[in-house]
Structures are given as structure tokens and as C-alpha cells.
C-alpha atoms as a PDB file:
ATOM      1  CA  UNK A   1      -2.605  -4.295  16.630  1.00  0.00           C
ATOM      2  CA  UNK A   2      -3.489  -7.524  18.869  1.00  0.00           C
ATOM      3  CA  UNK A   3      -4.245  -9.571  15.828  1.00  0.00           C
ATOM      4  CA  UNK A   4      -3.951  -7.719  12.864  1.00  0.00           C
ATOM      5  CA  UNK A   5      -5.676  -4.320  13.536  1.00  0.00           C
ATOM      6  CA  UNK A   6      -3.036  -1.987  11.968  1.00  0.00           C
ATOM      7  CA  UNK A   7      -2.673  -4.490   9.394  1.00  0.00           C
ATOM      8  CA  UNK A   8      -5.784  -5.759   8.739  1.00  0.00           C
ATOM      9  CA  UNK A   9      -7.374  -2.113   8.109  1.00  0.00           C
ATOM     10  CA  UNK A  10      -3.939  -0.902   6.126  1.00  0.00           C
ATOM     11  CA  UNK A  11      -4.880  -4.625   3.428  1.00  0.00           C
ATOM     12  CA  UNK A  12      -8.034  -3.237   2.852  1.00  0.00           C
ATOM     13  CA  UNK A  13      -7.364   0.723   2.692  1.00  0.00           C
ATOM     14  CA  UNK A  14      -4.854   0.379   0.236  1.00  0.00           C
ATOM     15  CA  UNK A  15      -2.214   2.021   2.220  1.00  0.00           C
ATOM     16  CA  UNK A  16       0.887   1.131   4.458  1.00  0.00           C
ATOM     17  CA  UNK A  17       0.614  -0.181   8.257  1.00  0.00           C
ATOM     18  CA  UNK A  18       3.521  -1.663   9.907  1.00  0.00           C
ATOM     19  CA  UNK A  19       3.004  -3.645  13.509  1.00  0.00           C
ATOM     20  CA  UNK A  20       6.180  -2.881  15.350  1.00  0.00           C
ATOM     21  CA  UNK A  21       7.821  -5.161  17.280  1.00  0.00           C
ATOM     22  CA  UNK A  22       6.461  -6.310  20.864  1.00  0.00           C
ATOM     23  CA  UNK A  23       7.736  -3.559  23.307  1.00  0.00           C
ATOM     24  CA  UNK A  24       8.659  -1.489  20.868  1.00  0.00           C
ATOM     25  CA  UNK A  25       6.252   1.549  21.875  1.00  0.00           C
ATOM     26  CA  UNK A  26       4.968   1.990  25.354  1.00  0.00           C
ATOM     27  CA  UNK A  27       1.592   0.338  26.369  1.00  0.00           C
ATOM     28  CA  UNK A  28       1.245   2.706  29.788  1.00  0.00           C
ATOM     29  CA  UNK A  29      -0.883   3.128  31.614  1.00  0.00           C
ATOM     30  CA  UNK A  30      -0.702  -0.588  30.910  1.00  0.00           C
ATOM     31  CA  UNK A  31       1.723  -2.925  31.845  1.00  0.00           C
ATOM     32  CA  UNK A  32       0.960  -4.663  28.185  1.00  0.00           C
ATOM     33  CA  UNK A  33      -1.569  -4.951  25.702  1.00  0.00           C
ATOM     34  CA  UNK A  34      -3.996  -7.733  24.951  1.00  0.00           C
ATOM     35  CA  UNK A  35      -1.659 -10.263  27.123  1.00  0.00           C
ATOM     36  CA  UNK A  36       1.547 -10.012  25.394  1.00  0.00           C
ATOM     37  CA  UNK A  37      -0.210  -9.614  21.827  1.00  0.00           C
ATOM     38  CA  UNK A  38      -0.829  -5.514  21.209  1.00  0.00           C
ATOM     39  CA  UNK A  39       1.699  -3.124  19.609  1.00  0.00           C
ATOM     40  CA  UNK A  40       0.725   0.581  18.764  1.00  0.00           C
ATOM     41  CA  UNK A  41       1.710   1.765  15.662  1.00  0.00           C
ATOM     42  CA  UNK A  42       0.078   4.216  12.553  1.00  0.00           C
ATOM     43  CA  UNK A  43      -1.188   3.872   9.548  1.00  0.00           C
ATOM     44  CA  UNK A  44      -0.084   6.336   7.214  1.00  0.00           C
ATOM     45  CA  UNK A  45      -0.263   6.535   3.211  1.00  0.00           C
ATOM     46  CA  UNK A  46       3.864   7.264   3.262  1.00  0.00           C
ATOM     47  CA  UNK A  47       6.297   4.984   4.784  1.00  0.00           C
ATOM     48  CA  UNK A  48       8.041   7.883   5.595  1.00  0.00           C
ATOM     49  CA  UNK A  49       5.154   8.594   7.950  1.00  0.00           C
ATOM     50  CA  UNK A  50       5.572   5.867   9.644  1.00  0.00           C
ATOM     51  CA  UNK A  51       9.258   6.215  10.187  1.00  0.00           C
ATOM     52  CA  UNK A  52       8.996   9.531  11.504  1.00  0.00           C
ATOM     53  CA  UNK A  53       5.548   8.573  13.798  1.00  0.00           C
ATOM     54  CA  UNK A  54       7.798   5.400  15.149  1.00  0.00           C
ATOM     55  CA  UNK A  55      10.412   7.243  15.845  1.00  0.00           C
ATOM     56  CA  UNK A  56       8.636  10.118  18.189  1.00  0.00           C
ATOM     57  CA  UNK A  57       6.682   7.160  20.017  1.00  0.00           C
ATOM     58  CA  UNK A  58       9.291   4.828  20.430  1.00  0.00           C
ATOM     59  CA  UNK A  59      10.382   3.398  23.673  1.00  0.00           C
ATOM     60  CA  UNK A  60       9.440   2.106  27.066  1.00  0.00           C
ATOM     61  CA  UNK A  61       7.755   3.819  30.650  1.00  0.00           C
ATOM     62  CA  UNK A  62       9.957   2.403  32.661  1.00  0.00           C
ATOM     63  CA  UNK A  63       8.314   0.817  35.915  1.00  0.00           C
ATOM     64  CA  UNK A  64       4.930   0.326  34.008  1.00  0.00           C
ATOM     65  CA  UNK A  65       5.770  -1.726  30.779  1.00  0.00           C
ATOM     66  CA  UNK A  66       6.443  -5.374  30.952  1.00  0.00           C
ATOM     67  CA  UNK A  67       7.810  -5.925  27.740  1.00  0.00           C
ATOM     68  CA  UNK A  68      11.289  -3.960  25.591  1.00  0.00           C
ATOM     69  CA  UNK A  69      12.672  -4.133  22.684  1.00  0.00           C
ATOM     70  CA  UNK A  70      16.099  -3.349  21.990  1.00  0.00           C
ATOM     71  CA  UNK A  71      17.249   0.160  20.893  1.00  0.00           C
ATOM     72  CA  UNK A  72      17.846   0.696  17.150  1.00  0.00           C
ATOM     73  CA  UNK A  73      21.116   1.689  15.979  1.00  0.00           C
ATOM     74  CA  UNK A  74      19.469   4.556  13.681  1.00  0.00           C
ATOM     75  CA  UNK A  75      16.437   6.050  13.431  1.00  0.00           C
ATOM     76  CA  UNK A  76      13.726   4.475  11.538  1.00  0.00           C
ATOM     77  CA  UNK A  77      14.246   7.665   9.170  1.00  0.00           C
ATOM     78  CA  UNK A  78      17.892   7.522   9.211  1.00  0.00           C
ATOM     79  CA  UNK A  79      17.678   4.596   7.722  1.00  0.00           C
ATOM     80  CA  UNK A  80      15.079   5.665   4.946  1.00  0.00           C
ATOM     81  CA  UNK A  81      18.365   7.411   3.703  1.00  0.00           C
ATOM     82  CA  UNK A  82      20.024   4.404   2.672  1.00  0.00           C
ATOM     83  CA  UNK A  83      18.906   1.420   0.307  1.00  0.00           C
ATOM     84  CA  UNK A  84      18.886  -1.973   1.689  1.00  0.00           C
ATOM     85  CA  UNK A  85      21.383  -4.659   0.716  1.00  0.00           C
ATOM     86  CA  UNK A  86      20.339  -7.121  -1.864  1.00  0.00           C
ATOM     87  CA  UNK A  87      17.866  -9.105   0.260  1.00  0.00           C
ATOM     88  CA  UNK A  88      16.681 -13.337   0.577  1.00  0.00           C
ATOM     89  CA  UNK A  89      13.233 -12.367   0.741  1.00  0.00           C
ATOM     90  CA  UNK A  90      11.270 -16.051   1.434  1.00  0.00           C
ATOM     91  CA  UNK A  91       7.359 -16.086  -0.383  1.00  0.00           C
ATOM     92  CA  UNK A  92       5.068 -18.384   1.813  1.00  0.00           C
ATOM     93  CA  UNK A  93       1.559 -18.680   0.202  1.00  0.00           C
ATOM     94  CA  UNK A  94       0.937 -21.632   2.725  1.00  0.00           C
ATOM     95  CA  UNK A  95      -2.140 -20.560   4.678  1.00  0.00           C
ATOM     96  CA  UNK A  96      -2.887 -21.341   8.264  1.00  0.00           C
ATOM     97  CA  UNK A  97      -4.848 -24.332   8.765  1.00  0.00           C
ATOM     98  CA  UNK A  98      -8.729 -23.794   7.646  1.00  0.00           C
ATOM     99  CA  UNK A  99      -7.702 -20.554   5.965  1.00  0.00           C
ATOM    100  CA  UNK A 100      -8.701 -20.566   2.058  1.00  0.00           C
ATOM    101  CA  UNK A 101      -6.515 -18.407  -0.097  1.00  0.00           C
ATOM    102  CA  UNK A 102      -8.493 -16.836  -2.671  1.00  0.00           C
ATOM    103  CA  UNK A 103      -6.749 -15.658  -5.975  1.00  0.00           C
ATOM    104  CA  UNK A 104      -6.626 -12.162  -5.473  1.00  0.00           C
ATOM    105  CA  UNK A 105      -4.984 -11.826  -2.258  1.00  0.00           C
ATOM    106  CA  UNK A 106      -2.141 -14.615  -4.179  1.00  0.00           C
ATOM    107  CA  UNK A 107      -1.963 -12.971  -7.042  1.00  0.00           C
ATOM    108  CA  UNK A 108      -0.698  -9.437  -4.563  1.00  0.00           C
ATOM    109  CA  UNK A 109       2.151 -11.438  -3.262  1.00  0.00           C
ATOM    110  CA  UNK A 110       3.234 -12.716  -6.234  1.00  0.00           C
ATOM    111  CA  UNK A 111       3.249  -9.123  -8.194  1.00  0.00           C
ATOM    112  CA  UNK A 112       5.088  -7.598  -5.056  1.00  0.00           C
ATOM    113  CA  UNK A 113       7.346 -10.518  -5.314  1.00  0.00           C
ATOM    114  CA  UNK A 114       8.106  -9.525  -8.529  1.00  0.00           C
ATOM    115  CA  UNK A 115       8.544  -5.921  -8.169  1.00  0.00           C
ATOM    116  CA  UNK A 116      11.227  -7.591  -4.858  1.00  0.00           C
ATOM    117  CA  UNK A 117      13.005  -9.753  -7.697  1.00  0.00           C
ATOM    118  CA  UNK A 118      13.448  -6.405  -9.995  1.00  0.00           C
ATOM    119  CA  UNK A 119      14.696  -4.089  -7.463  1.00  0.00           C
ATOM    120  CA  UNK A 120      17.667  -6.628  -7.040  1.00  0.00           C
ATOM    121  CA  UNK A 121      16.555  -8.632  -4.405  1.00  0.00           C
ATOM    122  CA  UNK A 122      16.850 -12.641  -4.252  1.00  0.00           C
ATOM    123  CA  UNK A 123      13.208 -13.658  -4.511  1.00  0.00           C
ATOM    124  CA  UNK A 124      12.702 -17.657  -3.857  1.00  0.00           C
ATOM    125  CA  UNK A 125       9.866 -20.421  -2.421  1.00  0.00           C
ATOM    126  CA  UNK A 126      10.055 -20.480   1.290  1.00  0.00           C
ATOM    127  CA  UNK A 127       6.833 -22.130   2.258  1.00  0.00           C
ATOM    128  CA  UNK A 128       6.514 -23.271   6.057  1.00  0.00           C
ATOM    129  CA  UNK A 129       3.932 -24.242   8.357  1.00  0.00           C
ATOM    130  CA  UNK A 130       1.411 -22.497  10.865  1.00  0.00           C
ATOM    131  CA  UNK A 131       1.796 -24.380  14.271  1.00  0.00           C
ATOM    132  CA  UNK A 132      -1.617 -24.673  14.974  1.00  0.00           C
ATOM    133  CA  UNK A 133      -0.665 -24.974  18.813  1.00  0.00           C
ATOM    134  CA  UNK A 134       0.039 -21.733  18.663  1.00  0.00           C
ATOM    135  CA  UNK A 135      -3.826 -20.460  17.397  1.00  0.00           C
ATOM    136  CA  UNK A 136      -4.752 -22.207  21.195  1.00  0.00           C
ATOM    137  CA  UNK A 137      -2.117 -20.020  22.817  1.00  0.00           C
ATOM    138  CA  UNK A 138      -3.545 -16.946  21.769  1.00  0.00           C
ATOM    139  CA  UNK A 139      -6.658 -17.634  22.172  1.00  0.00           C
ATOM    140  CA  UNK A 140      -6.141 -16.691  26.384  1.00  0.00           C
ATOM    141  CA  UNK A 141      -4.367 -14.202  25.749  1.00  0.00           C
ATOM    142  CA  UNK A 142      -7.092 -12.431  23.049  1.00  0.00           C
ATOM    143  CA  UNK A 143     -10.325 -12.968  25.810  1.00  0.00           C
ATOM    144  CA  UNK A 144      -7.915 -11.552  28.717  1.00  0.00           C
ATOM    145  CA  UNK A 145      -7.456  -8.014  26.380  1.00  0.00           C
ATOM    146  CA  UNK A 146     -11.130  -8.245  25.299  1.00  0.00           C
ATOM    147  CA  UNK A 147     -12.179  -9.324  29.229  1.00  0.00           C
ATOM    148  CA  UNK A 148      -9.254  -6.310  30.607  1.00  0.00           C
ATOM    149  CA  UNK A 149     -10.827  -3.226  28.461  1.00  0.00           C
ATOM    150  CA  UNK A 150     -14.451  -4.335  28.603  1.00  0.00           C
ATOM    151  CA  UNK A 151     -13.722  -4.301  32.325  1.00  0.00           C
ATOM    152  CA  UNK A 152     -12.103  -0.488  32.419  1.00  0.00           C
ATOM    153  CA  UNK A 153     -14.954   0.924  29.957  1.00  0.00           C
ATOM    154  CA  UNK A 154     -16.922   4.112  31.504  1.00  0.00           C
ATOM    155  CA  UNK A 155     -20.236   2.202  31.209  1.00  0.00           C
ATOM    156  CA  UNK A 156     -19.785  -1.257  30.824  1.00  0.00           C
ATOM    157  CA  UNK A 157     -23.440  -1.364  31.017  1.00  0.00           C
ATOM    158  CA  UNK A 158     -23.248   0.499  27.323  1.00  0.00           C
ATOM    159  CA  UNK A 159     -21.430  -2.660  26.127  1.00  0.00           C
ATOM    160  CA  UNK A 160     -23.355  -5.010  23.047  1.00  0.00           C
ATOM    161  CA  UNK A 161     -24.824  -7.864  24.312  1.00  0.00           C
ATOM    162  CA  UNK A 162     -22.054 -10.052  22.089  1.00  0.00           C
ATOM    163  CA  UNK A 163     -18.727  -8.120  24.273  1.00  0.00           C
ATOM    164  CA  UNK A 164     -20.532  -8.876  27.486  1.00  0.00           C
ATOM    165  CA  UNK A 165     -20.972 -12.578  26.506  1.00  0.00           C
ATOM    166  CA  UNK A 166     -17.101 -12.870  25.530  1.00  0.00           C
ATOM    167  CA  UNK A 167     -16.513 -11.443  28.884  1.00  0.00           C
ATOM    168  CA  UNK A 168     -18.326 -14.055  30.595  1.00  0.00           C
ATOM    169  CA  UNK A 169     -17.146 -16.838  27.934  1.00  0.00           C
ATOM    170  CA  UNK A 170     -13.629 -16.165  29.605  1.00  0.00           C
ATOM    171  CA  UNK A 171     -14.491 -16.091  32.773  1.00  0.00           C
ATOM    172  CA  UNK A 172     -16.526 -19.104  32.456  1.00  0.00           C
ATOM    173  CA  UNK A 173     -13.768 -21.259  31.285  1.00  0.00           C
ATOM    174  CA  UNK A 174     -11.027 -20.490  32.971  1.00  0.00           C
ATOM    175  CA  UNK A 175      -9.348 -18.993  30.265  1.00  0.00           C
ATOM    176  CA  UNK A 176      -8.573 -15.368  31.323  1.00  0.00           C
ATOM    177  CA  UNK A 177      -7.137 -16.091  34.774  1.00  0.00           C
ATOM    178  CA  UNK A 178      -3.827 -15.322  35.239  1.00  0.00           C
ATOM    179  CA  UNK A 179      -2.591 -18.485  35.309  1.00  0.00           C
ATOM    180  CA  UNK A 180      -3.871 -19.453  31.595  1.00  0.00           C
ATOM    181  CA  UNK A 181      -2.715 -16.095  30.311  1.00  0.00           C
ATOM    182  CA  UNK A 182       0.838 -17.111  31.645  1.00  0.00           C
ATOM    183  CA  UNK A 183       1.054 -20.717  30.336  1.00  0.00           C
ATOM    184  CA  UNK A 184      -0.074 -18.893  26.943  1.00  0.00           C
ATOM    185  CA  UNK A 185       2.215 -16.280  26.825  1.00  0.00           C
ATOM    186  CA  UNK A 186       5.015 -18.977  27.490  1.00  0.00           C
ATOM    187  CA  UNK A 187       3.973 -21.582  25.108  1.00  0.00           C
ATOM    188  CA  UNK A 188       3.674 -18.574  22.567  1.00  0.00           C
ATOM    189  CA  UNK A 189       7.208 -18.002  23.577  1.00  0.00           C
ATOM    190  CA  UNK A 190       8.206 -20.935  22.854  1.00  0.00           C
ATOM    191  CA  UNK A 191       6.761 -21.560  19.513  1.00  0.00           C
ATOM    192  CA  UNK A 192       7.993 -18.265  18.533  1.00  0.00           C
ATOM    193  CA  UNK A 193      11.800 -19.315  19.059  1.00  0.00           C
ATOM    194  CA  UNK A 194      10.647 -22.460  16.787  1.00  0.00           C
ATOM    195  CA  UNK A 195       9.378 -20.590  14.064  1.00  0.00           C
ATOM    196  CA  UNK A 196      11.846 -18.072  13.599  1.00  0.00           C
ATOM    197  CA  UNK A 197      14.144 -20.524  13.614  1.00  0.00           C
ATOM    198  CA  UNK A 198      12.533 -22.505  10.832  1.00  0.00           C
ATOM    199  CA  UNK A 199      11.808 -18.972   8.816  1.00  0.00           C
ATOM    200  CA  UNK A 200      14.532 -16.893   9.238  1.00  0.00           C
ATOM    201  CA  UNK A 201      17.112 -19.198   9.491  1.00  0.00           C
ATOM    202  CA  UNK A 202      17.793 -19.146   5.661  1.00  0.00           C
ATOM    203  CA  UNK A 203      16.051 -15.990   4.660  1.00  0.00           C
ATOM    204  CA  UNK A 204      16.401 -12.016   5.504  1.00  0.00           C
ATOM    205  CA  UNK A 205      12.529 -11.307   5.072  1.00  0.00           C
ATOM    206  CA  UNK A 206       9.153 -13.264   4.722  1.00  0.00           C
ATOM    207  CA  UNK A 207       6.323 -12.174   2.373  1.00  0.00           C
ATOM    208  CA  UNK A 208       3.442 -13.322   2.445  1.00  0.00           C
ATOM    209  CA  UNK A 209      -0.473 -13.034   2.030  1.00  0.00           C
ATOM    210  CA  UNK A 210      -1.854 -10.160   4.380  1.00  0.00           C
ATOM    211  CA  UNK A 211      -5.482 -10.907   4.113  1.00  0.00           C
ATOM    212  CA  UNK A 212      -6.869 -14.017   2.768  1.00  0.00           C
ATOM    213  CA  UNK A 213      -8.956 -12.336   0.125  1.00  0.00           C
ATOM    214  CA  UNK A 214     -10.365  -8.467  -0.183  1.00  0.00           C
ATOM    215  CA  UNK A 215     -12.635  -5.829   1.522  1.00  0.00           C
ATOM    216  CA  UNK A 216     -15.785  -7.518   2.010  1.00  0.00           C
ATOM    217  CA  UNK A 217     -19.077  -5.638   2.699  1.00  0.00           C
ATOM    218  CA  UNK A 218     -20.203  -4.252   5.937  1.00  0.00           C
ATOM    219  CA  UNK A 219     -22.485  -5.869   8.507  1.00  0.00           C
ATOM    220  CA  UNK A 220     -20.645  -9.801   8.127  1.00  0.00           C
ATOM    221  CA  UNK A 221     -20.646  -9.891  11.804  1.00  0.00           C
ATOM    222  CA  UNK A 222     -24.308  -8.806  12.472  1.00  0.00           C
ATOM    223  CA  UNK A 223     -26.904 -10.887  14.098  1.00  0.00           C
ATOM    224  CA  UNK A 224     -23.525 -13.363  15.130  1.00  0.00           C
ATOM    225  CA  UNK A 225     -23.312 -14.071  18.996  1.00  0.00           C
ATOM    226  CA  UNK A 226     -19.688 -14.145  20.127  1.00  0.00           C
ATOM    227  CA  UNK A 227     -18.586 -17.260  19.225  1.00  0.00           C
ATOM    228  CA  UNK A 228     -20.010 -17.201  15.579  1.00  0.00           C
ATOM    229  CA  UNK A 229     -18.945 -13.566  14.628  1.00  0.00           C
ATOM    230  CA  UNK A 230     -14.985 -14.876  16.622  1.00  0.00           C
ATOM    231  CA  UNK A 231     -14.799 -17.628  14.279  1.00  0.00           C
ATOM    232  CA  UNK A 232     -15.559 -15.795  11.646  1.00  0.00           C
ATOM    233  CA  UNK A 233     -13.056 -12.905  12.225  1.00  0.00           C
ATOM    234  CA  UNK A 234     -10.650 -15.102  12.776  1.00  0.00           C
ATOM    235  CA  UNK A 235     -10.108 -16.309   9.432  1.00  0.00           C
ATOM    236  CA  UNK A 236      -9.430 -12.565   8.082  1.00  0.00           C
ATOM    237  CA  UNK A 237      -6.518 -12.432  10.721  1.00  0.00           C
ATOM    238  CA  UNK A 238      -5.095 -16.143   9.702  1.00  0.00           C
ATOM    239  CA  UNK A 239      -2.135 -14.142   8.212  1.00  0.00           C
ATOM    240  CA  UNK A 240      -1.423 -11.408  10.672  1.00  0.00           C
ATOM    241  CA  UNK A 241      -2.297 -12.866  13.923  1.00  0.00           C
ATOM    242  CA  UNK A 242       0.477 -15.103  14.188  1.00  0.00           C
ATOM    243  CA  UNK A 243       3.236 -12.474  14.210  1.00  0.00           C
ATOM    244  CA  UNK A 244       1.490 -10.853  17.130  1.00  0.00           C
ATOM    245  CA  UNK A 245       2.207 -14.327  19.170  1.00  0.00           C
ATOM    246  CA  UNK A 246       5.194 -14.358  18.680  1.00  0.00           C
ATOM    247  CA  UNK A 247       6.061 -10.686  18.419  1.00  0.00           C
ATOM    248  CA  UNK A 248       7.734  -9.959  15.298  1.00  0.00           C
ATOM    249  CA  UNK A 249       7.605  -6.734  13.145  1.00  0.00           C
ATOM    250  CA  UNK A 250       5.376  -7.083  10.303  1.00  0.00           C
ATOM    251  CA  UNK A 251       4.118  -4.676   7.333  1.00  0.00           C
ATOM    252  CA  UNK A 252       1.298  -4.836   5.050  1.00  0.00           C
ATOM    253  CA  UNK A 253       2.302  -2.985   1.654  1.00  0.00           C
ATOM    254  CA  UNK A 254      -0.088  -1.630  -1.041  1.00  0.00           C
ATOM    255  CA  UNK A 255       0.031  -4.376  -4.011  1.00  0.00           C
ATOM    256  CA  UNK A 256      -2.671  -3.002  -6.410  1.00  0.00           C
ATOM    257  CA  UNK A 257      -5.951  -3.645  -7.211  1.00  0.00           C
ATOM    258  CA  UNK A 258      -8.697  -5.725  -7.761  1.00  0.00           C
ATOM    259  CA  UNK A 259     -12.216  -4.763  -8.948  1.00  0.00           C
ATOM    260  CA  UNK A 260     -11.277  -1.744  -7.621  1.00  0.00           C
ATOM    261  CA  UNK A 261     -10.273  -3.041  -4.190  1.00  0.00           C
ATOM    262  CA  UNK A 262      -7.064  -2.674  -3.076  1.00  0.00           C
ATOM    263  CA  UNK A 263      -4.617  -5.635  -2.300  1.00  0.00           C
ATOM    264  CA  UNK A 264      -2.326  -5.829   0.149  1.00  0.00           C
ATOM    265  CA  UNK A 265       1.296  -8.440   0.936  1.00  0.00           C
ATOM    266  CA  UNK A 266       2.482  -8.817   4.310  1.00  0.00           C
ATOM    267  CA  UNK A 267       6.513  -8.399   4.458  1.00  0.00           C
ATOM    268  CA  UNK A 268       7.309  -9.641   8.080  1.00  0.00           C
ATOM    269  CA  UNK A 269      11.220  -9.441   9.515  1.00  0.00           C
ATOM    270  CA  UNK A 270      13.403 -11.217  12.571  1.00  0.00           C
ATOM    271  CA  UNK A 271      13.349  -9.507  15.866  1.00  0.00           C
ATOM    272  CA  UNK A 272      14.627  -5.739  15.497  1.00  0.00           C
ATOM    273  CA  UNK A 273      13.909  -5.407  11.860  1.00  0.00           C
ATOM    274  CA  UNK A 274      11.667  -1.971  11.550  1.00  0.00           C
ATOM    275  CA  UNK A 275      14.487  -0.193   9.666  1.00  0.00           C
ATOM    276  CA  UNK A 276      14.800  -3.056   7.166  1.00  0.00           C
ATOM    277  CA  UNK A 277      10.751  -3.508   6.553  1.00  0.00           C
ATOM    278  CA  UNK A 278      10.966   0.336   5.960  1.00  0.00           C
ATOM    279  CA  UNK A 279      13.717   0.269   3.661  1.00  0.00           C
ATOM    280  CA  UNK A 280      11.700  -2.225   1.609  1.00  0.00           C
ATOM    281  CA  UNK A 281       8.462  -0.861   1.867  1.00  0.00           C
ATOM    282  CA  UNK A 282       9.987   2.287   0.556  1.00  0.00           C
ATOM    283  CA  UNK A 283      11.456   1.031  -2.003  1.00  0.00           C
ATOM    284  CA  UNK A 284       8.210  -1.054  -3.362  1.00  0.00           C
ATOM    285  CA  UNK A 285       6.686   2.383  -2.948  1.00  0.00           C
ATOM    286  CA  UNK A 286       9.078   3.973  -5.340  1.00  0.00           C
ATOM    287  CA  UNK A 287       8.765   1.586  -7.630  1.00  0.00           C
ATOM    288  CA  UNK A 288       5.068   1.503  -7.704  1.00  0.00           C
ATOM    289  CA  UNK A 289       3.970   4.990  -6.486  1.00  0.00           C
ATOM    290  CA  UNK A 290       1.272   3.475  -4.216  1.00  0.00           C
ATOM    291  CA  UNK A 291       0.540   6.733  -2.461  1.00  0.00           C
ATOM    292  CA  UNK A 292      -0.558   7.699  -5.924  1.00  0.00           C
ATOM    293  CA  UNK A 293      -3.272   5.173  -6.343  1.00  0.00           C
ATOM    294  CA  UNK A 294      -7.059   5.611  -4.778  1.00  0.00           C
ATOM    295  CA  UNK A 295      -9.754   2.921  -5.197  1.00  0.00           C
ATOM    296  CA  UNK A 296     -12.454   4.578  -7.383  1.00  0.00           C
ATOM    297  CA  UNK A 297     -15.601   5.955  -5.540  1.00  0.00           C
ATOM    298  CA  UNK A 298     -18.600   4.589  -4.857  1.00  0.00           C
ATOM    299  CA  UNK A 299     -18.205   0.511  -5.265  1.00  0.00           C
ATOM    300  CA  UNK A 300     -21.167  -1.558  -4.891  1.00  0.00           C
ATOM    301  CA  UNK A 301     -20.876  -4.961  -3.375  1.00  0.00           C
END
């Protein structure tokens, strides 16, 4: 997940993907993933899945990975054994700037908001606002990952024509040289320390919009150069991509339906927070038995 990509797929598969927090799994062979922005994680239908997947592939190679998170003081499945404490869980519909928020994907946060408010929890308006400095931070960071495993692939020759023009797009401008991926990764770093101070400082948990709107048909990106098809994907990722910058966990949960697509809310925590997002997530799926819900067969767009 560099930008959304256990997320992302999780929104629009109607099941549960949580991005762990930066350094919490290995990256070796590599030092990191996608310049500071790439986390491993599953995506399972269970939470408990994902506790018990976390908690095998947890941890650092030591000599090899740059970044670490700190140990937790259970087990992610430890802690499935225990209910959370009555939570401030902040709802941000605010979108990242050019982002367009279309009804469905609002009206998932607000129903998991309200399943949050009847499990006990103190559900309240905590809108904020997307730096957009920090979009132009990971920008470098994005073309170095793209520019590092185009670079390592078996036949790079066997690459589309769009890759091999982001390669040379980053090489072009400057953008993937070490120096640029360094400023990035700082200025994310930075920014980061801002925004959790101006989320978390009043609330335990942040939900908000995981996708902008749901599964769209195949083939958007097709006959798109680079650039075009970029810009486009971007938008999808206006939610999730943010968290990777600054390296929070984050957790797209199952929130129902529409025209038989599913919808999906993002709850994303504070630094060290994977046993509280799956404490959550578990209970929203005990209180709506996602695991039990399939989109019907056969949708046309």
C-alpha cells in the first residue's frame, strides 16, 4: 500500500484492508518501499485475519530496513479479546482539494458513524484540512518506487509504453534523485507532525471517506499516457494517500451497499494504533456481519 493499494482494492471488494503503520512489517530485500510511502499488509474478509496475518509478519530485518515502528504491547489478536474503551471517533467528510465527494461514498461514513455512535462510542464533526503541500511531497517519492521496481523488473523491455514514460518523466525532471526523494520524505515528515497534531489532538480515531465514490468499470485508464491516466488515479486515492505520507495506520471497513456495489469508510488512528483500528473494525463487524454480505453477480455498468 504506497497510496492506497490495500485500501483502495478492500473499498471496492467489500471487505476489510488495514495499511499498517510505516515500519511496521519488513520491506527486505528493500531498505523501504516506494520512498518512505509502502506498507505490506492483507486483505482478508475477517478482521481476525488480519490480526493473526499482522502478527506472523510483523517486525523489522535488522541491517536492511530503514524505517521501525515501535513494538506493541499485545498482539494484534490479544487485543481482539477485549472491547475498546468508549472512543472520540472525529468524522471528516472534507475532501482533498479537487476531490468531489459523491453521495454514496458520504452516505458509508455517515451509516458507519452511526453504527460508532450505537456501540457506545462518542461520535462528533471533526472536519480538517488536506495540506496540499503535502500532495507535492509525495509526488517524488511515488516516481522514485515506480522508477526503483520498473528498474529491477526481469525484462524491463516487457514494460507498457506508459511505465517506461513515467520512468523517464522522473528522470527527466529531477524528481527521483536522491536528493528530491530526501527533501520529500522530510517535508512529508514534517507535515505529518502538523496534522496529527491538528487531528488527533482532540480525538482517539478519524473516519472518514475511503474512496471518493464506488467501483467504476474497467479499462478508465486505457488509451491514457502517463500523465493523463496519473491524474486520473489520483483522485481515487485523495482519501488514502495521505496517510501513507505521513505514515499512519489506516483501515477501510465494509459499510454496505450501493446498486449492488459495496461501500467502504476509512477509520485511520495516531501512531501505534493497529490494536485499536482492530478492536473497532471488529466490533462494526459484529454489529453488521459484513463477512456475511456479497455483492450480487453479474453487474453491468
Amino acid at each position: 500500500d504506497g497510496g492506497g493499494s490495500i485500501r483502495l482494492p478492500a473499498a471496492w471488494c467489500g471487505i476489510f484492508g488495514l495499511k499498517p503503520q510505516r515500519g511496521r512489517v519488513s520491506a527486505a530485500p528493500n531498505a523501504s518501499l516506494w520512498g518512505a510511502l509502502g506498507t505490506i499488509g492483507p486483505l482478508t474478509r475477517y478482521v481476525e485475519d488480519t490480526a493473526l496475518i499482522l502478527d506472523c509478519v510483523s517486525g523489522v530485518t535488522e541491517g536492511v530496513d530503514k524505517h521501525s515502528a515501535p513494538e506493541w504491547n499485545m498482539t494484534l489478536t490479544e487485543a481482539l479479546e477485549h472491547s475498546p474503551e468508549r472512543l472520540r471517533i472525529g468524522v471528516s467528510t472534507a475532501a482533498p482539494l479537487g476531490t468531489v465527494l459523491k453521495n454514496p461514498a458520504r452516505r458509508a461514513v455517515e451509516a458507519t458513524a452511526t453504527a460508532l455512535k450505537a456501540l457506545g462510542h462518542d461520535v462528533f464533526e471533526h472536519d480538517f484540512s488536506y495540506p496540499p503541500t503535502l500532495a507535492l511531497s509525495f509526488v517524488p517519492q511515488y516516481l522514485n518506487g515506480f522508477s526503483e521496481e520498473a528498474h529491477a523488473a526481469e525484462h524491463p523491455d516487457l514494460l507498457e509504453r506508459r511505465t517506461r514514460c513515467g520512468v523517464r518523466l522522473g528522470k527527466w525532471t529531477g524528481l527521483t534523485s536522491p536528493q528530491m526523494v530526501r527533501k520529500a520524505e522530510a517535508k512529508s515528515a514534517q507535515i505529518g507532525q502538523k496534522l496529527m497534531r491538528e487531528v488527533f489532538s482532540d480525538v482517539d480515531l478519524l473516519l472518514t471517506p475511503t474512496v471518493p465514490h464506488p467501483a467504476v468499470p474497467i479499462g478508465q485508464l486505457d488509451a491514457h499516457g502517463f500523465l493523463p491516466a496519473a491524474l486520473k488515479a489520483s483522485g481515487v486515492a485523495s482519501f488514502t494517500s495521505p496517510w501513507n505520507a505521513v505514515g499512519n495506520p489506516a483501515a477501510a471497513v465494509p459499510s454496505g451497499f450501493h446498486d449492488g456495489l459495496p461501500l467502504s469508510a476509512q477509520l485511520v488512528g495516531p501512531f501505534n494504533s493497529e490494536p485499536l483500528l482492530c478492536q473497532v473494525a471488529r466490533q462494526l463487524q459484529d454489529a453488521t456481519a459484513w463477512p456475511a454480505h456479497v455483492p450480487p453477480q453479474g453487474l453491468e455498468p
